[in-house]
N, C-alpha and C. Protein backbone atom coordinates (compact mmCIF):
# COMPACT_ATOMS: atom_id res chain seq x y z
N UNK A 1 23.20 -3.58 -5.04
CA UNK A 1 22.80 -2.44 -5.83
C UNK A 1 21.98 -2.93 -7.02
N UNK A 2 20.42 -2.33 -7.14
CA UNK A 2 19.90 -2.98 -8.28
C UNK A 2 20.11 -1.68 -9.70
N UNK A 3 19.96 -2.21 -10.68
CA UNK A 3 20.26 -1.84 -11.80
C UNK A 3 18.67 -1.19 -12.78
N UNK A 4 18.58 -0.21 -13.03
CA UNK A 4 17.08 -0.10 -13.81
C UNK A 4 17.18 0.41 -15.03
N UNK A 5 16.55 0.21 -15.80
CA UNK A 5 16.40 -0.18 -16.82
C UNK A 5 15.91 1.46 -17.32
N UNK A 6 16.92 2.32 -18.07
CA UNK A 6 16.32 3.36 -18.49
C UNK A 6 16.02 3.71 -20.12
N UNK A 7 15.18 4.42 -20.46
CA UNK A 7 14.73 4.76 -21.77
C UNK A 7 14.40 6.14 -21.96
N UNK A 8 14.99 7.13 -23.40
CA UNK A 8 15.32 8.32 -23.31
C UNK A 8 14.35 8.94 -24.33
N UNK A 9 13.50 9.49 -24.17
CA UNK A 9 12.45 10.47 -25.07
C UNK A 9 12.42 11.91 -25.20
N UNK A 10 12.08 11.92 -26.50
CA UNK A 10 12.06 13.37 -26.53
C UNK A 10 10.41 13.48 -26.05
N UNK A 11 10.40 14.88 -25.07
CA UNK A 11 9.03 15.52 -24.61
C UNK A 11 8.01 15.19 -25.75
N UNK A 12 7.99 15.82 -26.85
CA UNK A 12 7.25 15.88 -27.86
C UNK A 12 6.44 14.18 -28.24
N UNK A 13 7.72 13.09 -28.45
CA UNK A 13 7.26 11.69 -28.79
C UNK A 13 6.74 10.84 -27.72
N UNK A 14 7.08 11.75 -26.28
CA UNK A 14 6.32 10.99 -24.71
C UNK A 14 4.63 11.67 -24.88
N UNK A 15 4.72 12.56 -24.96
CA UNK A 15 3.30 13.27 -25.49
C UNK A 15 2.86 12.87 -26.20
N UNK A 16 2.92 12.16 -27.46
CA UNK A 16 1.67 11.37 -28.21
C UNK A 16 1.77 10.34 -27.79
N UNK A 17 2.39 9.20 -26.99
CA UNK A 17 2.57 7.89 -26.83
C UNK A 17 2.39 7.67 -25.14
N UNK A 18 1.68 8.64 -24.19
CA UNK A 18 2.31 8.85 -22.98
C UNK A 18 1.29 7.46 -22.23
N UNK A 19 0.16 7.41 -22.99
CA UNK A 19 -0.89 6.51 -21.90
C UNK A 19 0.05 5.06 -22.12
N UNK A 20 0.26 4.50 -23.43
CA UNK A 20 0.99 3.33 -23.43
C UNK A 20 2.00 3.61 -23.13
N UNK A 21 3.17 4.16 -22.62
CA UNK A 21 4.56 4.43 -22.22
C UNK A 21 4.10 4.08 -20.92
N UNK A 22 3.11 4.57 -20.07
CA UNK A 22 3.35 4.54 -18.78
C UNK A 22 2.42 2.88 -18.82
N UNK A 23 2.02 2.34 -19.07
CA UNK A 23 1.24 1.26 -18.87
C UNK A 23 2.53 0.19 -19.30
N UNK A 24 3.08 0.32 -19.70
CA UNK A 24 4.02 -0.99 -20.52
C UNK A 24 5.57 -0.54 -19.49
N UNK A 25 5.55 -0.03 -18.77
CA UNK A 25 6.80 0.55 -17.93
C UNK A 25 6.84 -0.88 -16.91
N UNK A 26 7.93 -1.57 -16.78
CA UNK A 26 8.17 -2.57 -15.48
C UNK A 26 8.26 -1.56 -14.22
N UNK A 27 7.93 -1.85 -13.14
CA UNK A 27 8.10 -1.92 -11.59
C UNK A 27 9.75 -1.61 -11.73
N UNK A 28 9.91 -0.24 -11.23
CA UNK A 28 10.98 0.08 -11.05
C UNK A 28 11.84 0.84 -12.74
N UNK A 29 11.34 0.57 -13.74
CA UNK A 29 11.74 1.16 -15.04
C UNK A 29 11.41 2.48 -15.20
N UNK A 30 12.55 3.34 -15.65
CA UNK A 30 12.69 4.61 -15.53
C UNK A 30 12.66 5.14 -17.02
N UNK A 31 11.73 6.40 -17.56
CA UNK A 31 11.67 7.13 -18.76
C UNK A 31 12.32 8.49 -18.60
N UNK A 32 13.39 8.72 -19.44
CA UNK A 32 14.05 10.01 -18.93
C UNK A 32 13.53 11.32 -19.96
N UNK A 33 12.69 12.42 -19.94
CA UNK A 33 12.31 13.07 -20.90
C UNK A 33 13.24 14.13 -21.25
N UNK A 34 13.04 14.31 -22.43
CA UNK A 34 13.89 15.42 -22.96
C UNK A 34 13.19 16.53 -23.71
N UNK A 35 13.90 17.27 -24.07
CA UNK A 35 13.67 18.66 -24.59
C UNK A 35 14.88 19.25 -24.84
N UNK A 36 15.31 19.84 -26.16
CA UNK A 36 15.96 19.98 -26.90
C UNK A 36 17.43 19.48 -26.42
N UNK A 37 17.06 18.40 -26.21
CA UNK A 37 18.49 17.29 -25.84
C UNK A 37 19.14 17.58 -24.00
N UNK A 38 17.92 18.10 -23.53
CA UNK A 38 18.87 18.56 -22.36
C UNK A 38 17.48 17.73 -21.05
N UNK A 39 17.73 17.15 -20.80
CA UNK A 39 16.74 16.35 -19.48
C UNK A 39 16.00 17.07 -18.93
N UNK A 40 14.66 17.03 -18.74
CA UNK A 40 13.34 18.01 -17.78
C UNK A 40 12.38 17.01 -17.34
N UNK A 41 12.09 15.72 -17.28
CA UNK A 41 11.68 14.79 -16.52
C UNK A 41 11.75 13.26 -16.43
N UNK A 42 11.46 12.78 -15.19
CA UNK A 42 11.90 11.19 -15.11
C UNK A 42 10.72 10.79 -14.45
N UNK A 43 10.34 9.38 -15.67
CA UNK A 43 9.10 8.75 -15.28
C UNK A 43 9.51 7.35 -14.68
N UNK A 44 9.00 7.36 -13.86
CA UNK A 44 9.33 5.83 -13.08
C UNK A 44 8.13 5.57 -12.39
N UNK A 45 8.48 4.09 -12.36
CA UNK A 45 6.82 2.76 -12.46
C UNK A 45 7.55 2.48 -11.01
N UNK A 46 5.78 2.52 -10.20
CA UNK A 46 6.61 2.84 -8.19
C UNK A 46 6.19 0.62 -8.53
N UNK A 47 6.65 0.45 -6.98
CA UNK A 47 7.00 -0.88 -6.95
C UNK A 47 5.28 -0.68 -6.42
N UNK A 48 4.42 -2.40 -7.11
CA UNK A 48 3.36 -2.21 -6.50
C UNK A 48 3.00 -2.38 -5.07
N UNK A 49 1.64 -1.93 -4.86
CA UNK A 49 1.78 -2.43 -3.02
C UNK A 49 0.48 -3.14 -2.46
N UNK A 50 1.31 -4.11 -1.55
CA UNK A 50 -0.01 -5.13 -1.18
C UNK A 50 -0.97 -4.63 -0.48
N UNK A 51 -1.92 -4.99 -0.86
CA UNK A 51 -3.17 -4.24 -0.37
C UNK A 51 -3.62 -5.23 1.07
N UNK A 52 -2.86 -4.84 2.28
CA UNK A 52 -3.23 -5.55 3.12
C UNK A 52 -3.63 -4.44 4.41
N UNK A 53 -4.87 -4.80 5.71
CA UNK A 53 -5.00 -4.31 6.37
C UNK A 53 -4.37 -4.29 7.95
N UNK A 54 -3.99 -3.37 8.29
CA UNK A 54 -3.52 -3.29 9.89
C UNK A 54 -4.13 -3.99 10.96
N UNK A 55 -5.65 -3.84 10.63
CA UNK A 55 -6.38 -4.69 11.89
C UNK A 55 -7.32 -5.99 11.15
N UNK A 56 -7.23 -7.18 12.33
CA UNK A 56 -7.86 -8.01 11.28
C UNK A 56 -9.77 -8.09 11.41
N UNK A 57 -10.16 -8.58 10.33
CA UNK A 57 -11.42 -8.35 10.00
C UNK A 57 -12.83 -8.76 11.48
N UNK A 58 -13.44 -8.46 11.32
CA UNK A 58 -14.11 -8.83 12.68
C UNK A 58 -14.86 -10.30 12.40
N UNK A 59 -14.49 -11.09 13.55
CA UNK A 59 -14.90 -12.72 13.59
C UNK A 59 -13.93 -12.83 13.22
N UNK A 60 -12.86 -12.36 13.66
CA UNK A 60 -11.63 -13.54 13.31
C UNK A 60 -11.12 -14.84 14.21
N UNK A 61 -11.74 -14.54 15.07
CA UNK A 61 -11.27 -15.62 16.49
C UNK A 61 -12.66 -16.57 16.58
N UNK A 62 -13.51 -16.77 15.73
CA UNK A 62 -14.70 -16.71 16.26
C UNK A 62 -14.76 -18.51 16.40
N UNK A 63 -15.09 -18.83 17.62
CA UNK A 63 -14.79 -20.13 17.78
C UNK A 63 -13.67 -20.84 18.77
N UNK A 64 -13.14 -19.75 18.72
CA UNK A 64 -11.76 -19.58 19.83
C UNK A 64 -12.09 -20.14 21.28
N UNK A 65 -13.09 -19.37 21.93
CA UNK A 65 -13.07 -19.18 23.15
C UNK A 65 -14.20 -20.19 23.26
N UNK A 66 -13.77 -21.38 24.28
CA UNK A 66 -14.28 -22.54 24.29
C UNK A 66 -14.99 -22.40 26.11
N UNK A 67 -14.38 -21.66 26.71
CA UNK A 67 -15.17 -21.89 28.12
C UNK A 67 -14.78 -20.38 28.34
N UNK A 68 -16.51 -20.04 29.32
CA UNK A 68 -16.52 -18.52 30.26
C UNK A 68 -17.48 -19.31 31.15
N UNK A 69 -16.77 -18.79 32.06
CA UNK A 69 -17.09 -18.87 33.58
C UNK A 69 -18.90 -18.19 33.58
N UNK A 70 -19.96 -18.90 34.51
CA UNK A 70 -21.05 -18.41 34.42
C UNK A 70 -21.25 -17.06 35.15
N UNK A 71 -20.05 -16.60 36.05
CA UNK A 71 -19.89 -15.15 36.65
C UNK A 71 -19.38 -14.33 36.05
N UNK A 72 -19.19 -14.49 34.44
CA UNK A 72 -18.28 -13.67 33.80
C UNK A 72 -18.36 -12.64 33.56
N UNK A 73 -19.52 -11.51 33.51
CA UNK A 73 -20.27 -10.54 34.09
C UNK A 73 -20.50 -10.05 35.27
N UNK A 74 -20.32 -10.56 36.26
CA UNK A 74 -20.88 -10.36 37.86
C UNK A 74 -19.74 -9.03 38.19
N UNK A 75 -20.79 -8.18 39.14
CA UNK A 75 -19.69 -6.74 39.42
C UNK A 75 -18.55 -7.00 40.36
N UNK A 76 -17.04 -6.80 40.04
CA UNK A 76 -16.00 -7.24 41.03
C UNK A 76 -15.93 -6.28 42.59
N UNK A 77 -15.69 -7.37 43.09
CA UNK A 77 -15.61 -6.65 44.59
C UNK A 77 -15.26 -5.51 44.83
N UNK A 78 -14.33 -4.87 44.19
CA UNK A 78 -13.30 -3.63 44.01
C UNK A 78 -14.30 -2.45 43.87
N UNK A 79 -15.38 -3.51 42.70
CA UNK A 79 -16.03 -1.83 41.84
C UNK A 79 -17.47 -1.69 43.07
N UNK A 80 -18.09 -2.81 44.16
CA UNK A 80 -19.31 -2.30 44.69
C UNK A 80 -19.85 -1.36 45.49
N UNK A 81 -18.45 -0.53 46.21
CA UNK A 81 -19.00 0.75 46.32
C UNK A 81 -19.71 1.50 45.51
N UNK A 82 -18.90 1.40 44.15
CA UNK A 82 -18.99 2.43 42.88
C UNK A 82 -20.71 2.07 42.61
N UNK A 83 -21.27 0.75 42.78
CA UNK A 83 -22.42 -0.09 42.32
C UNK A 83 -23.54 0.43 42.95
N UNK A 84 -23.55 1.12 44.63
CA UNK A 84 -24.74 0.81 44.85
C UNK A 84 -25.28 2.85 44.92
């Protein structure tokens, strides 16, 4: 169970201070706002995220493939009905 780190404001003092409150917040640190002592919002800093892609970039293998057959193109037997 992790533990976070909370800090309690009144609405009014998050409103003049709000751009540096949220910039100086750790990954995972929570701001609890208030208004006339009774809770109406919770600011929390999301965990960041790696900016990585699903597919890899093109030329990634490039160099890989060391031998193709000089028929490696030629139409397969299967398809020369379909051919002529």
């Amino acid at each position: 169970m992790t533990t976070t780190n909370m800090t309690t404001l009144n609405l009014a003092e998050a409103q003049a201070q709000l751009s540096e409150l949220v910039h100086r917040l750790a990954p995972g640190e929570e701001v609890l706002l208030t208004e006339n002592n009774q809770p109406v919002a919770k600011i929390i800093r999301g965990q960041p995220v790696a900016a990585g892609n699903s597919r890899p970039g093109p030329g990634l293998c490039k160099g890989l493939i060391t031998f193709m057959a000089a028929d490696f193109d030629a139409p397969l037997e299967d398809m020369k009905e379909y051919m002529e």
